[in-house]
C-alpha atoms as a PDB file:
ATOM      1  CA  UNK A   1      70.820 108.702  96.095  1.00  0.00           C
ATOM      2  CA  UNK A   2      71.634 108.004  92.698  1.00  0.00           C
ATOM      3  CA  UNK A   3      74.863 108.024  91.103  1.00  0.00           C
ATOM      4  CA  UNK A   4      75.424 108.258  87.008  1.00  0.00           C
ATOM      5  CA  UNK A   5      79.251 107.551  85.318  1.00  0.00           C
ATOM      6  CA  UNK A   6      78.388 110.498  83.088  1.00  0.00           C
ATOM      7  CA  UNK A   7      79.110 112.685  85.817  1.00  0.00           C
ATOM      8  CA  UNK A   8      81.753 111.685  87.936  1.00  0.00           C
ATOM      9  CA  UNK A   9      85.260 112.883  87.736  1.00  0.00           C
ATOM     10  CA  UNK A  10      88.223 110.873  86.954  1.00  0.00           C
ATOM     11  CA  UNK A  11      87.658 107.276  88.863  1.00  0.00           C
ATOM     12  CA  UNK A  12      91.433 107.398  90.307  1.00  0.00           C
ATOM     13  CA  UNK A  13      90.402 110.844  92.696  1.00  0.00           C
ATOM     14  CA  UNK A  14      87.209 109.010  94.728  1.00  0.00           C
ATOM     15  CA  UNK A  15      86.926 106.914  97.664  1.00  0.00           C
ATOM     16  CA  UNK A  16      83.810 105.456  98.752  1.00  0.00           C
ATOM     17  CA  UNK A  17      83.053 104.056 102.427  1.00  0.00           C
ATOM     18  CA  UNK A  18      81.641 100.536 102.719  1.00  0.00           C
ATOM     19  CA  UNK A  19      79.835  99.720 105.868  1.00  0.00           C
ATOM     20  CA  UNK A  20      79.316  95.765 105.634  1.00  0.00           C
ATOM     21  CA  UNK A  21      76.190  95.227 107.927  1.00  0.00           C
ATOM     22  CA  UNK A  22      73.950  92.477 106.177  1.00  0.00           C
ATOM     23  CA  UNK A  23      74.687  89.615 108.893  1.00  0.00           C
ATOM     24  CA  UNK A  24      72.328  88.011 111.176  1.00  0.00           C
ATOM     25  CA  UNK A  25      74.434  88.763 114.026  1.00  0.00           C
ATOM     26  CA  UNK A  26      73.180  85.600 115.319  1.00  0.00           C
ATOM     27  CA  UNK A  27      75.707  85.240 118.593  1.00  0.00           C
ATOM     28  CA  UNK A  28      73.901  88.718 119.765  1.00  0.00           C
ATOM     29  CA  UNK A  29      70.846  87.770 122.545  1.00  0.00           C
ATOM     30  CA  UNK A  30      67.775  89.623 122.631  1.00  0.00           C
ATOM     31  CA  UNK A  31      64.890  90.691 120.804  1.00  0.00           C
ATOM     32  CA  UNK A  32      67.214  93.621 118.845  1.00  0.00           C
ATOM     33  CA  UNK A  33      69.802  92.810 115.999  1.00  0.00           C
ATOM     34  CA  UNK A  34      72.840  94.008 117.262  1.00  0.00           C
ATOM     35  CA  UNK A  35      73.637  96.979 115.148  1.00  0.00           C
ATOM     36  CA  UNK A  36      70.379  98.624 116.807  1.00  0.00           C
ATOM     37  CA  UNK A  37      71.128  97.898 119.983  1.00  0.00           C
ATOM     38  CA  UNK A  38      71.455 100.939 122.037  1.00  0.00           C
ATOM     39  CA  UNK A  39      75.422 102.221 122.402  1.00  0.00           C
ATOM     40  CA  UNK A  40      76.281 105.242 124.170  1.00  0.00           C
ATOM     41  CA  UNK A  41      72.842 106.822 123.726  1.00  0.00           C
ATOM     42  CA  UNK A  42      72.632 105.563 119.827  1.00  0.00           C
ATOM     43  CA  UNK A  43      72.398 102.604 118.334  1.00  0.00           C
ATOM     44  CA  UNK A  44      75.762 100.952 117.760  1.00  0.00           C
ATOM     45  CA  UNK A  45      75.503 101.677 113.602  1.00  0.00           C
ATOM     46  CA  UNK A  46      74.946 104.761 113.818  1.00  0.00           C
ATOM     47  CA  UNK A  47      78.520 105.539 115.659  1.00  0.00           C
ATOM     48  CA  UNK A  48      79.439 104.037 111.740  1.00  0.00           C
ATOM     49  CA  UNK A  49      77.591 105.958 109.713  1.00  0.00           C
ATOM     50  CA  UNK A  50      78.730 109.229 111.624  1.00  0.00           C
ATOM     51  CA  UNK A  51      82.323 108.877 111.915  1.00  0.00           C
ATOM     52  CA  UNK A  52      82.412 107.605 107.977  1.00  0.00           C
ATOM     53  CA  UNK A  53      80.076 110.572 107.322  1.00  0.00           C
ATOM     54  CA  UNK A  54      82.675 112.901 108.616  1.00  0.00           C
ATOM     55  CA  UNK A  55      85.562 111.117 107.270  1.00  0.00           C
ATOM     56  CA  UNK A  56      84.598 112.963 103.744  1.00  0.00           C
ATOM     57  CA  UNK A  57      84.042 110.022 101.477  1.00  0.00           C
ATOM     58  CA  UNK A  58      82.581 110.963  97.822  1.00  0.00           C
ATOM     59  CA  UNK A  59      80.317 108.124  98.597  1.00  0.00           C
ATOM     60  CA  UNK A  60      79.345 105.753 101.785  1.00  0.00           C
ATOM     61  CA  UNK A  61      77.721 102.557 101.105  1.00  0.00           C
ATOM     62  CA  UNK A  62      75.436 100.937 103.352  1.00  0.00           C
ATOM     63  CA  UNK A  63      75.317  96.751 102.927  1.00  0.00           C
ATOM     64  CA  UNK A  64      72.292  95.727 104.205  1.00  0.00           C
ATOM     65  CA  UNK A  65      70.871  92.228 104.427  1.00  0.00           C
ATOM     66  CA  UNK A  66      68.976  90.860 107.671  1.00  0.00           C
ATOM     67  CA  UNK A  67      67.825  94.020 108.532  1.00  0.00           C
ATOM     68  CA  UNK A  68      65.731  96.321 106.417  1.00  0.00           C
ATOM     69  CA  UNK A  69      67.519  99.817 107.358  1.00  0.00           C
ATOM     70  CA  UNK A  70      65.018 101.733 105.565  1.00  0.00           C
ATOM     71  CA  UNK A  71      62.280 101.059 107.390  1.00  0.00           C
ATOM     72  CA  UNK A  72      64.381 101.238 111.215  1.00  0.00           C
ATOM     73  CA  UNK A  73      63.262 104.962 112.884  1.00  0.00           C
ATOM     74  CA  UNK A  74      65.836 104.454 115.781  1.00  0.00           C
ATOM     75  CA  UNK A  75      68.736 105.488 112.973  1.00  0.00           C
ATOM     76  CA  UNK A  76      69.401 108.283 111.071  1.00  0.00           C
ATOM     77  CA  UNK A  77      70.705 107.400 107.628  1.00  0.00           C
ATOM     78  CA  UNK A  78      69.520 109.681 104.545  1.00  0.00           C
ATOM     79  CA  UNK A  79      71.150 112.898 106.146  1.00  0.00           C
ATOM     80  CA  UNK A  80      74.621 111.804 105.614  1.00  0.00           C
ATOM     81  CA  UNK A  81      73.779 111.058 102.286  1.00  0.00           C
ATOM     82  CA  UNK A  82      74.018 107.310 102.641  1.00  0.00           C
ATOM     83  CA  UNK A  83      73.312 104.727  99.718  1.00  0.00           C
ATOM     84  CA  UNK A  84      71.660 101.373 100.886  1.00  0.00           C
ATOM     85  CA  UNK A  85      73.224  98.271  99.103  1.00  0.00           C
ATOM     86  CA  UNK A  86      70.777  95.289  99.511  1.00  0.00           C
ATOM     87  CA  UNK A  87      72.683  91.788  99.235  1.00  0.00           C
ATOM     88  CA  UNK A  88      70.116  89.338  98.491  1.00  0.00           C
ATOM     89  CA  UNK A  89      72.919  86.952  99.243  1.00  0.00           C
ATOM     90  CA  UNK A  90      74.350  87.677 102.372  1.00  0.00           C
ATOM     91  CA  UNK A  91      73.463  84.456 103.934  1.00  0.00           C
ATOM     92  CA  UNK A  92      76.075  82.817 101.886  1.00  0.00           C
ATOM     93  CA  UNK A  93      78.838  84.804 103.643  1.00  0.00           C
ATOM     94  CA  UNK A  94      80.863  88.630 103.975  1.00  0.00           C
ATOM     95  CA  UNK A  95      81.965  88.354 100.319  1.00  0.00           C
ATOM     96  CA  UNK A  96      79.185  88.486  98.971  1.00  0.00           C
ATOM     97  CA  UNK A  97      78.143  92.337 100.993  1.00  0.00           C
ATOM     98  CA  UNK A  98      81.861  93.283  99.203  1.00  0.00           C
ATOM     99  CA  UNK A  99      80.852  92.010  95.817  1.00  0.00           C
ATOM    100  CA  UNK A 100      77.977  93.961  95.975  1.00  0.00           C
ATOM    101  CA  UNK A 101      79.498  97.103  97.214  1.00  0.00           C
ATOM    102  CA  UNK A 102      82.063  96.718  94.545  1.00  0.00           C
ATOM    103  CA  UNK A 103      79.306  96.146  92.037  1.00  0.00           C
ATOM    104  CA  UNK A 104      77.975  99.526  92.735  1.00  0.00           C
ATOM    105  CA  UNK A 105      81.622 101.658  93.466  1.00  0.00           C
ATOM    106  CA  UNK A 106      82.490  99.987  89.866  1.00  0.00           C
ATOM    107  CA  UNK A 107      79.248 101.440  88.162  1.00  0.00           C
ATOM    108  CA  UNK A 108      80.233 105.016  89.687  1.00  0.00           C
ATOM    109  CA  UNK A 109      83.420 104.887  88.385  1.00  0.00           C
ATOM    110  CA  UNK A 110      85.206 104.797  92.068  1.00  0.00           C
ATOM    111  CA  UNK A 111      89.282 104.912  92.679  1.00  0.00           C
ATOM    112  CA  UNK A 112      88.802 102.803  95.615  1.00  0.00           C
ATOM    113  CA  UNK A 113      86.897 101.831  98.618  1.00  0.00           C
ATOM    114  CA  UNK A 114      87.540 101.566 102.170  1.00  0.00           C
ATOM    115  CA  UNK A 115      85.829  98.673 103.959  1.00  0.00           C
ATOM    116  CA  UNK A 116      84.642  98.833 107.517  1.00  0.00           C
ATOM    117  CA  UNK A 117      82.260  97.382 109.888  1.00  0.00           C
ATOM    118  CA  UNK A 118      78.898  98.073 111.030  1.00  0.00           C
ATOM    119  CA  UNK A 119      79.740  96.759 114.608  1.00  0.00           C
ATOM    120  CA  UNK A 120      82.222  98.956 115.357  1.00  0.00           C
ATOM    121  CA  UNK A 121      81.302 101.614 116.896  1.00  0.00           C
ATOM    122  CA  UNK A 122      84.629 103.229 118.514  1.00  0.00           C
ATOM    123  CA  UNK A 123      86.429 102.741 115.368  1.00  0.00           C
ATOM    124  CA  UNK A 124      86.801 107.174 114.787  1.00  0.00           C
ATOM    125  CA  UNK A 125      86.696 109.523 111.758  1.00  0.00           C
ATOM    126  CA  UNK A 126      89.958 109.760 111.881  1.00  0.00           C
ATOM    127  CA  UNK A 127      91.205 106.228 111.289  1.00  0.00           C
ATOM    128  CA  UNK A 128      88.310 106.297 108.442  1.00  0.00           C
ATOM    129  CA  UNK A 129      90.376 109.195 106.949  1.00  0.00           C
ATOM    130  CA  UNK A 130      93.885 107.943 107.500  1.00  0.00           C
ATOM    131  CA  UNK A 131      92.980 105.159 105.533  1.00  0.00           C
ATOM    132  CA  UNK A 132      90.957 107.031 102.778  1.00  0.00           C
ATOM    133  CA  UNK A 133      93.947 109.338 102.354  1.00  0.00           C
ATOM    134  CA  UNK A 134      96.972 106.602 102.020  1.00  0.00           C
ATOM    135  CA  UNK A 135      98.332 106.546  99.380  1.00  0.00           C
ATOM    136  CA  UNK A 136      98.256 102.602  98.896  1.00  0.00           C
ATOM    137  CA  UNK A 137      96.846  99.645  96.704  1.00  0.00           C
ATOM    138  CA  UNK A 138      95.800  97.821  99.767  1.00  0.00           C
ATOM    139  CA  UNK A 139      95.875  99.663 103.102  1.00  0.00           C
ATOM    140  CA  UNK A 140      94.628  98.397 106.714  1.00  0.00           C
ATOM    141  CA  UNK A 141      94.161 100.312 109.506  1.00  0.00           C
ATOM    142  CA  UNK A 142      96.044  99.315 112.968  1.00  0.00           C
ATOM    143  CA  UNK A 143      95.292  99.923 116.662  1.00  0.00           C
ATOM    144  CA  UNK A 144      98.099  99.402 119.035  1.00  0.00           C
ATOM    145  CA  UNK A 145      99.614  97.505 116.209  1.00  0.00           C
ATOM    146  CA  UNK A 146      96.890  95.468 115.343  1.00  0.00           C
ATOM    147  CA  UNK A 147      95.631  95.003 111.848  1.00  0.00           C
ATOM    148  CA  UNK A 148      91.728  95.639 111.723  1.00  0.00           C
ATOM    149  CA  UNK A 149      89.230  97.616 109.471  1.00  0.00           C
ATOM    150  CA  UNK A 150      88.887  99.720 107.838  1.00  0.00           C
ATOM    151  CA  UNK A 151      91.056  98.541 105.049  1.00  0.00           C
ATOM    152  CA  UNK A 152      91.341 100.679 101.822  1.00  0.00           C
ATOM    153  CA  UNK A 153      91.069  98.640  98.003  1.00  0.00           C
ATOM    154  CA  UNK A 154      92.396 100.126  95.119  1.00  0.00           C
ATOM    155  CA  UNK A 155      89.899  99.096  91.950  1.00  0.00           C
ATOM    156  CA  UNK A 156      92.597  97.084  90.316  1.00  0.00           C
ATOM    157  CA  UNK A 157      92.055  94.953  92.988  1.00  0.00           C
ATOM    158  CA  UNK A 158      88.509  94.193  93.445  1.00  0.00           C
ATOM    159  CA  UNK A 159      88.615  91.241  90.755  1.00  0.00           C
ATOM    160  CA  UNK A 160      90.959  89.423  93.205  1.00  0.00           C
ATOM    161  CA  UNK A 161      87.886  89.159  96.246  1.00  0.00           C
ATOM    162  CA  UNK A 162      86.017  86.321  96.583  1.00  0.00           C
ATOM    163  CA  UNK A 163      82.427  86.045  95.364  1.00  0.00           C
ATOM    164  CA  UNK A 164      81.477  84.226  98.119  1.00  0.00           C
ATOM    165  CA  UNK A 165      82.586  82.889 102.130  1.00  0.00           C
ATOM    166  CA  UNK A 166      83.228  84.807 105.253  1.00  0.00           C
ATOM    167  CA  UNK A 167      86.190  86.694 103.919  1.00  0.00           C
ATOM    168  CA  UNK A 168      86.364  89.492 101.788  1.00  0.00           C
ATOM    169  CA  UNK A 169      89.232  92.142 102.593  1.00  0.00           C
ATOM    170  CA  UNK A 170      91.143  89.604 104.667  1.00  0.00           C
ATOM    171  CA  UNK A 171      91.735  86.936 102.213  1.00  0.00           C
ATOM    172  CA  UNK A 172      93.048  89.731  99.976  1.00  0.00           C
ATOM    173  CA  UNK A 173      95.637  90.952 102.599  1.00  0.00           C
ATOM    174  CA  UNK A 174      96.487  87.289 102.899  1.00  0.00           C
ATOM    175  CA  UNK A 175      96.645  86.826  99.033  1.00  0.00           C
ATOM    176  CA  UNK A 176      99.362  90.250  98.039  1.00  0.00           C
ATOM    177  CA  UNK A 177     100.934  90.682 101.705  1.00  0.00           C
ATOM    178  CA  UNK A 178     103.365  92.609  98.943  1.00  0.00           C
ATOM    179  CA  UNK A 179     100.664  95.098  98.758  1.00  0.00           C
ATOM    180  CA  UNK A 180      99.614  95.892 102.028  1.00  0.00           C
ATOM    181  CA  UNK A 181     100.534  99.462 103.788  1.00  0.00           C
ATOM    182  CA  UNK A 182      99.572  99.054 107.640  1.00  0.00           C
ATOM    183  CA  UNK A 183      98.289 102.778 108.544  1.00  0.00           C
ATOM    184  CA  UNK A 184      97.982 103.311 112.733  1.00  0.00           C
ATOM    185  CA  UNK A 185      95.288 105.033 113.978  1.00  0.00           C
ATOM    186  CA  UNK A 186      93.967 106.207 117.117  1.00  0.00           C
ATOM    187  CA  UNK A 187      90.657 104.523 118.789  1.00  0.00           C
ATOM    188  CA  UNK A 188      89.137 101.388 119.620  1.00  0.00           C
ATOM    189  CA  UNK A 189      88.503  98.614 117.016  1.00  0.00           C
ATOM    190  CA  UNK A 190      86.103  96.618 119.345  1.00  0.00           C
ATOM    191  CA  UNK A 191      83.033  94.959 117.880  1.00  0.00           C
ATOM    192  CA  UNK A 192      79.913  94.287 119.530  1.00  0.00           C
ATOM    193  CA  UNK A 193      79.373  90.673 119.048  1.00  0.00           C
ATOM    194  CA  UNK A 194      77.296  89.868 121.876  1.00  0.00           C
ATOM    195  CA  UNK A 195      75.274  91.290 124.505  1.00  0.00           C
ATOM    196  CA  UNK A 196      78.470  90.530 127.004  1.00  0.00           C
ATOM    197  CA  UNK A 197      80.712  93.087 124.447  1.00  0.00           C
ATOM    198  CA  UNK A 198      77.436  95.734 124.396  1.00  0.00           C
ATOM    199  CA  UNK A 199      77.497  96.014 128.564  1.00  0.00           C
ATOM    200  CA  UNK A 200      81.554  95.493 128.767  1.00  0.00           C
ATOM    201  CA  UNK A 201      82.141  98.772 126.516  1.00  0.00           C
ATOM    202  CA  UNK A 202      78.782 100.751 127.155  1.00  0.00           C
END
């Protein structure tokens, strides 16, 4: 899908979706990368791609990495109008799938973004929404009164996340706590790290 400034309305009225799933997902045992691994009759990424799909993002951006999603006939991506990020860099940490997210929301003139997680598959529409629609700087969704993604970035923002590490969106909510609007939502913000979580929650 491509995306041209020219035509995009003012940047403050869009929201794009950022699914961060570049990692290895090395702790995960078996001859499957995680995110493929069969969940409730799909595999687990797909869950992610739905529920942001129905969330009603202008955009959703896919981070990929490890795994060449293009190529992977057990998901269905190009229907929801995804866009495939590839981080050449992912090795060197999470930051570097947001910088390259940002990268691309930045060239299509975006308002914001709302992170999330490729390996969390009960995380629902809904909280994807809730966060979309606050009307915050720096927003973070909580279950049961826990902070976890999806958490919503205002473009003034983006300059302040690393360009490289294991932390993107939470060393920001560490860095401006004065910013940070917790939103509750309703489901379950499990992630399948191993093959333990996959049979626990199947």
């Amino acid at each position: 899908m491509e995306s041209t400034i020219e035509n995009r309305p003012n940047r403050n009225d869009t929201v794009a979706a950022v699914i961060l799933a570049a990692g290895l997902g090395e702790r995960f045992e078996g001859d499957t990368h995680k995110l493929l691994a069969p969940f409730r009759g799909k595999p687990v990424l797909q869950w992610v791609i739905e529920a942001t799909s129905e969330a009603g993002f202008d955009d959703i951006y896919l981070i990929s990495g490890a795994v060449d999603f293009r190529k992977e006939e057990r998901l269905d991506i190009f229907q929801y109008g995804v866009t495939i990020i590839e981080n050449h860099s992912f090795e060197d940490g999470q930051a570097t799938s947001l910088r390259s997210a940002i990268a691309v929301a930045e060239h299509d003139k975006h308002g914001a973004i709302v992170v999330g997680l490729g390996d969390m598959p009960l995380v629902p529409s809904s909280a994807w929404q809730a966060v979309a629609e606050a009307e915050t700087q720096l927003g973070v969704a909580t279950f049961a009164g826990n902070r976890r993604p999806p958490v919503k970035i205002h473009h003034e923002l983006w300059p302040l996340i690393p360009i490289s590490g294991d932390e993107g969106a939470r060393s920001l909510l560490r860095l401006r706590p004065d910013l940070v609007n917790e939103i509750p939502c309703d489901g379950n913000p499990i992630d399948i790290d191993t093959r333990g979580d996959l049979e626990r929650w199947n």
